[in-house]
N, C-alpha and C. Protein backbone atom coordinates (compact mmCIF):
# COMPACT_ATOMS: atom_id res chain seq x y z
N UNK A 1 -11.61 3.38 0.35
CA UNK A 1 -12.68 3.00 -0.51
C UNK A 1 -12.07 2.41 -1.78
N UNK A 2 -13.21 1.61 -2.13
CA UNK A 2 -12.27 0.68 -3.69
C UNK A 2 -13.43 0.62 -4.56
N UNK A 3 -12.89 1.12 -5.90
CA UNK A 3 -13.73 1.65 -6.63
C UNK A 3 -13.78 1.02 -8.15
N UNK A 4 -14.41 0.39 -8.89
CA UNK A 4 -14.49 -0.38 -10.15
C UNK A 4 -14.57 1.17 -11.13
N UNK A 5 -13.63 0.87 -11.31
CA UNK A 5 -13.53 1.79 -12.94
C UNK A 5 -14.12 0.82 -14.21
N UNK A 6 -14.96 0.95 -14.84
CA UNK A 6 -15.39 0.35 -15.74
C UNK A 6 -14.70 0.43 -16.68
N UNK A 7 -14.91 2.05 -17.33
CA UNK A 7 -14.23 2.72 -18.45
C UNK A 7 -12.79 2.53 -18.61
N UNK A 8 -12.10 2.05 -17.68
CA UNK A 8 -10.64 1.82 -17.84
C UNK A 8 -10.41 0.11 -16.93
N UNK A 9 -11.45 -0.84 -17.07
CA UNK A 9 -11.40 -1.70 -16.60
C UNK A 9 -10.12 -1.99 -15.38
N UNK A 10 -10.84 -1.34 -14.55
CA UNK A 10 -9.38 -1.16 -12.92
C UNK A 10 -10.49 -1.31 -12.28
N UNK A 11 -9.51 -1.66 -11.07
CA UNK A 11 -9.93 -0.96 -9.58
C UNK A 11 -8.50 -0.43 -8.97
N UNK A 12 -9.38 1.01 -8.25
CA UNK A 12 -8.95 1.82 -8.04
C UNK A 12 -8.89 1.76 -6.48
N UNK A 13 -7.98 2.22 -5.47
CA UNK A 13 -8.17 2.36 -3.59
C UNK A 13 -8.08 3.93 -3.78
N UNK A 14 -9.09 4.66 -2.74
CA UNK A 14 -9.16 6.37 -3.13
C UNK A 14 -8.57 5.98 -1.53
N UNK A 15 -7.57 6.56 -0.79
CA UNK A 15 -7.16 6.91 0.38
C UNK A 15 -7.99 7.89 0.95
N UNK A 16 -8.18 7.98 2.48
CA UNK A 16 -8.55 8.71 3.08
C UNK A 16 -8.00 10.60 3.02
N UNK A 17 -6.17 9.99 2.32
CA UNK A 17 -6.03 11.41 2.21
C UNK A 17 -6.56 12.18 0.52
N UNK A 18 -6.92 11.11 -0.31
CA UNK A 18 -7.49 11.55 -1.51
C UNK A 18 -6.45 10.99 -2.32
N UNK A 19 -5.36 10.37 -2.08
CA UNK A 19 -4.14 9.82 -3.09
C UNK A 19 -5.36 8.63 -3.67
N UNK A 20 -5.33 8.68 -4.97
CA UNK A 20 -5.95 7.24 -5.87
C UNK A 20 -4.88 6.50 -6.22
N UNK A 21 -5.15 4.99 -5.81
CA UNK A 21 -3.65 4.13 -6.40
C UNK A 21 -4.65 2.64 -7.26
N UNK A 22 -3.96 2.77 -8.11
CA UNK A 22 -4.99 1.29 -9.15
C UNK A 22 -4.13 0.54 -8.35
N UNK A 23 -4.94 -0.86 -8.29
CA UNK A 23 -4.61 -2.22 -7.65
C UNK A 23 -4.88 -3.35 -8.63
N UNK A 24 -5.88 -3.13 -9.73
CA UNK A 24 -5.36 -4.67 -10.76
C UNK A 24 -6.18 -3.46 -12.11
N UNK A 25 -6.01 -4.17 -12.94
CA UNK A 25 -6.18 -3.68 -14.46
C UNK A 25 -7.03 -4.57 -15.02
N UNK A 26 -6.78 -4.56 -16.63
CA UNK A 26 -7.09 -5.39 -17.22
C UNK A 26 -5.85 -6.49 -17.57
N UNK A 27 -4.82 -6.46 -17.79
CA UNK A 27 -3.84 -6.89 -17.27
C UNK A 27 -4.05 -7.93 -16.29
N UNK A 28 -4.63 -8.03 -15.43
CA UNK A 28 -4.81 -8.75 -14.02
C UNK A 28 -5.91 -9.91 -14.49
N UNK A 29 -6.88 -9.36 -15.92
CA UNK A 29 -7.83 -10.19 -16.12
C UNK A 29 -9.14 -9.45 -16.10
N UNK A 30 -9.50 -8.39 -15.66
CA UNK A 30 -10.48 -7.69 -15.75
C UNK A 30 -11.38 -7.06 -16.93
N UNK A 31 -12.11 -7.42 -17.05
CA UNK A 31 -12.79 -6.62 -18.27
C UNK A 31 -13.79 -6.08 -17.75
N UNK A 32 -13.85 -4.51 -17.91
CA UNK A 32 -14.98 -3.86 -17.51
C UNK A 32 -15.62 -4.22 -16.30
N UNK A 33 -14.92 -4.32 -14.59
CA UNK A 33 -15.37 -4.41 -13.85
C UNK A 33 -16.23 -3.51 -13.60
N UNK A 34 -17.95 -4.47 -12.65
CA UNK A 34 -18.73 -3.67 -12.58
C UNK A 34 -19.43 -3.13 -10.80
N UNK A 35 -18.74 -4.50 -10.33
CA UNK A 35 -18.73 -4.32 -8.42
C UNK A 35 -17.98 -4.69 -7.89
N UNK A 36 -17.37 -4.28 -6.64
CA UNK A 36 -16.54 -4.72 -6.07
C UNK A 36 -16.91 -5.64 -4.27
N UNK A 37 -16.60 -6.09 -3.85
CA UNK A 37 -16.94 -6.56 -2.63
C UNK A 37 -15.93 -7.13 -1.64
N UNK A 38 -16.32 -6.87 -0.27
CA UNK A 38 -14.58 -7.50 0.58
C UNK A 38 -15.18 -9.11 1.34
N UNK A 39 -14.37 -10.08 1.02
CA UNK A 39 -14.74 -11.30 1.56
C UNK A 39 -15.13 -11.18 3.02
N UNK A 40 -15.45 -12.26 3.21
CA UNK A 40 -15.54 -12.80 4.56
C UNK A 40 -14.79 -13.98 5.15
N UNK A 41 -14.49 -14.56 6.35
CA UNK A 41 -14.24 -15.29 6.76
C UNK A 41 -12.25 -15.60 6.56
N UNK A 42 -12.18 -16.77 5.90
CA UNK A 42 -11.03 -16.87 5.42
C UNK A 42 -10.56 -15.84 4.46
N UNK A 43 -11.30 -15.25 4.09
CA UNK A 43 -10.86 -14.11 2.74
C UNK A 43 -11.29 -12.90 3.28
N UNK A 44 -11.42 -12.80 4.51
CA UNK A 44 -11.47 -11.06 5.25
C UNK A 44 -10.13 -10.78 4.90
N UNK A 45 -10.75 -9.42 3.80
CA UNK A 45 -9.36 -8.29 3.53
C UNK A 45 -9.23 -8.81 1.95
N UNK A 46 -9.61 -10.06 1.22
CA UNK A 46 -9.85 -9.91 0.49
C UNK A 46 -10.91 -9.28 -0.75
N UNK A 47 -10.40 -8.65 -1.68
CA UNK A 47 -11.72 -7.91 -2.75
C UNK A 47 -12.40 -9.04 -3.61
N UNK A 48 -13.41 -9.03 -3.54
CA UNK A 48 -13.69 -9.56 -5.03
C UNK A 48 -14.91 -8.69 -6.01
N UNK A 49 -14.99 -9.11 -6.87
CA UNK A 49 -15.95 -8.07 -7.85
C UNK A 49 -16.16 -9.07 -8.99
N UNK A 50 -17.15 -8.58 -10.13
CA UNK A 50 -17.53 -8.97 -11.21
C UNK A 50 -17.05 -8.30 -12.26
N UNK A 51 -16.73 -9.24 -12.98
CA UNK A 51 -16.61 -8.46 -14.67
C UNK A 51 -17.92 -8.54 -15.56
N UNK A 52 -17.84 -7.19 -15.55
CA UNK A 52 -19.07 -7.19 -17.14
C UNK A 52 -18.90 -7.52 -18.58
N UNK A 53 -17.57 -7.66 -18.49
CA UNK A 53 -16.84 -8.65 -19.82
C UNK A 53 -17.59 -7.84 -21.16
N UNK A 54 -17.49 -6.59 -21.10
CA UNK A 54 -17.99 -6.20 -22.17
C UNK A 54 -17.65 -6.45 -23.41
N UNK A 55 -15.44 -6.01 -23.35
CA UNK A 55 -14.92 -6.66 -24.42
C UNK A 55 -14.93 -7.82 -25.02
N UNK A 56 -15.34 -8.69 -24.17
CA UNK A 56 -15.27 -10.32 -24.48
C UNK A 56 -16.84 -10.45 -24.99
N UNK A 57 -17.85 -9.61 -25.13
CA UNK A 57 -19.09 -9.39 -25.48
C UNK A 57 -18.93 -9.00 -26.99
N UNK A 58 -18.11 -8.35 -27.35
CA UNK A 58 -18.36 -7.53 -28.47
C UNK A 58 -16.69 -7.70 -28.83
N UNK A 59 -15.94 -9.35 -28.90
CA UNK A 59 -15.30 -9.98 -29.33
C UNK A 59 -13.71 -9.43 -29.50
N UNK A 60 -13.71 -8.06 -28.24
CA UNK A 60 -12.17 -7.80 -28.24
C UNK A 60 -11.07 -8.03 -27.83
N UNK A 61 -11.98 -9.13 -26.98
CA UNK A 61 -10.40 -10.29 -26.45
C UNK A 61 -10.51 -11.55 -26.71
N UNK A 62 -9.17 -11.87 -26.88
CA UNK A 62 -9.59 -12.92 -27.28
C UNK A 62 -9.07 -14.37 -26.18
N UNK A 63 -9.05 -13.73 -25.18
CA UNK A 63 -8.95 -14.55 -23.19
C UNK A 63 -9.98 -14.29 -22.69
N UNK A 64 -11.04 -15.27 -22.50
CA UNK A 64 -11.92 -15.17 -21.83
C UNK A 64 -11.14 -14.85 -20.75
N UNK A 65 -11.98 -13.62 -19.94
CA UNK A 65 -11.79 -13.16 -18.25
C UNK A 65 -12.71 -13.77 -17.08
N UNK A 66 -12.23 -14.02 -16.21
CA UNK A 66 -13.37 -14.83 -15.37
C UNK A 66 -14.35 -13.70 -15.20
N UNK A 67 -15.54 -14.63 -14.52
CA UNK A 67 -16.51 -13.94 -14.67
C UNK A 67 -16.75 -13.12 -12.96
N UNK A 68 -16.29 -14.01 -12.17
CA UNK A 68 -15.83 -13.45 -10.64
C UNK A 68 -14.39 -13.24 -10.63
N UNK A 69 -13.76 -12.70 -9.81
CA UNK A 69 -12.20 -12.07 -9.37
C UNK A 69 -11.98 -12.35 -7.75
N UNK A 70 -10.68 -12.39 -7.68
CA UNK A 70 -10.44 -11.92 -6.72
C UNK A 70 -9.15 -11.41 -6.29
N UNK A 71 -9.07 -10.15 -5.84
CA UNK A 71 -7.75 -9.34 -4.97
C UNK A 71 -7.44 -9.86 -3.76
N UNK A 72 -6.19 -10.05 -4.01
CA UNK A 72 -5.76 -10.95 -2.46
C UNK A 72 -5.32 -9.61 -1.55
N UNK A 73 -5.69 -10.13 -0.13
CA UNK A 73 -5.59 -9.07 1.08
C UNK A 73 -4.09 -8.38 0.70
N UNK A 74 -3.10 -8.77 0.65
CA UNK A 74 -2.06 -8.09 0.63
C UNK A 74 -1.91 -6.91 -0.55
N UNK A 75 -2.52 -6.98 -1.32
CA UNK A 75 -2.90 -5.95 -2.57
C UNK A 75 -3.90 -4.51 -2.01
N UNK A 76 -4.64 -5.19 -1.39
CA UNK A 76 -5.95 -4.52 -0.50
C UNK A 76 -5.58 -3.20 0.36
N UNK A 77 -4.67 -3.77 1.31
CA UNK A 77 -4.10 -3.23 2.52
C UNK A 77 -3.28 -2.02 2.27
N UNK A 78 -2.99 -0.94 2.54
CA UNK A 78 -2.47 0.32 2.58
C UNK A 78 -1.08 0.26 3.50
């Protein structure tokens, strides 16, 4: 399962055995991600999600973050 941490602008993979491992940050470009989703087609296995760009709302960055993302399959994969 892959999980948007808002509060610490991540996403997170929770393993089946319960190990949590972050896969991008804010660092990566994220601000306050708010969904996550797995492509289709050519991008099966890829994530993508939205930023709620809160910081960039209330002027704490100063890099706009895109407003869609995307995690490439090899990041994804366990």
């Amino acid at each position: 399962m892959f999980v948007a941490v808002i509060g610490q602008s991540s996403i997170v993979r929770v393993g089946t055995d319960g190990v949590i491992t972050t896969v991008a940050t804010d660092e990566d470009g994220l601000d306050f991600p708010s969904a996550v989703e797995f492509g289709r087609g050519d991008s099966s296995g890829s994530l993508f999600g939205v930023n709620f760009a809160i910081a960039e709302l209330v002027g704490a960055v100063t890099v706009e973050g895109p407003g869609v993302f995307q995690i490439p399959a090899a990041t994804t994969s366990e």
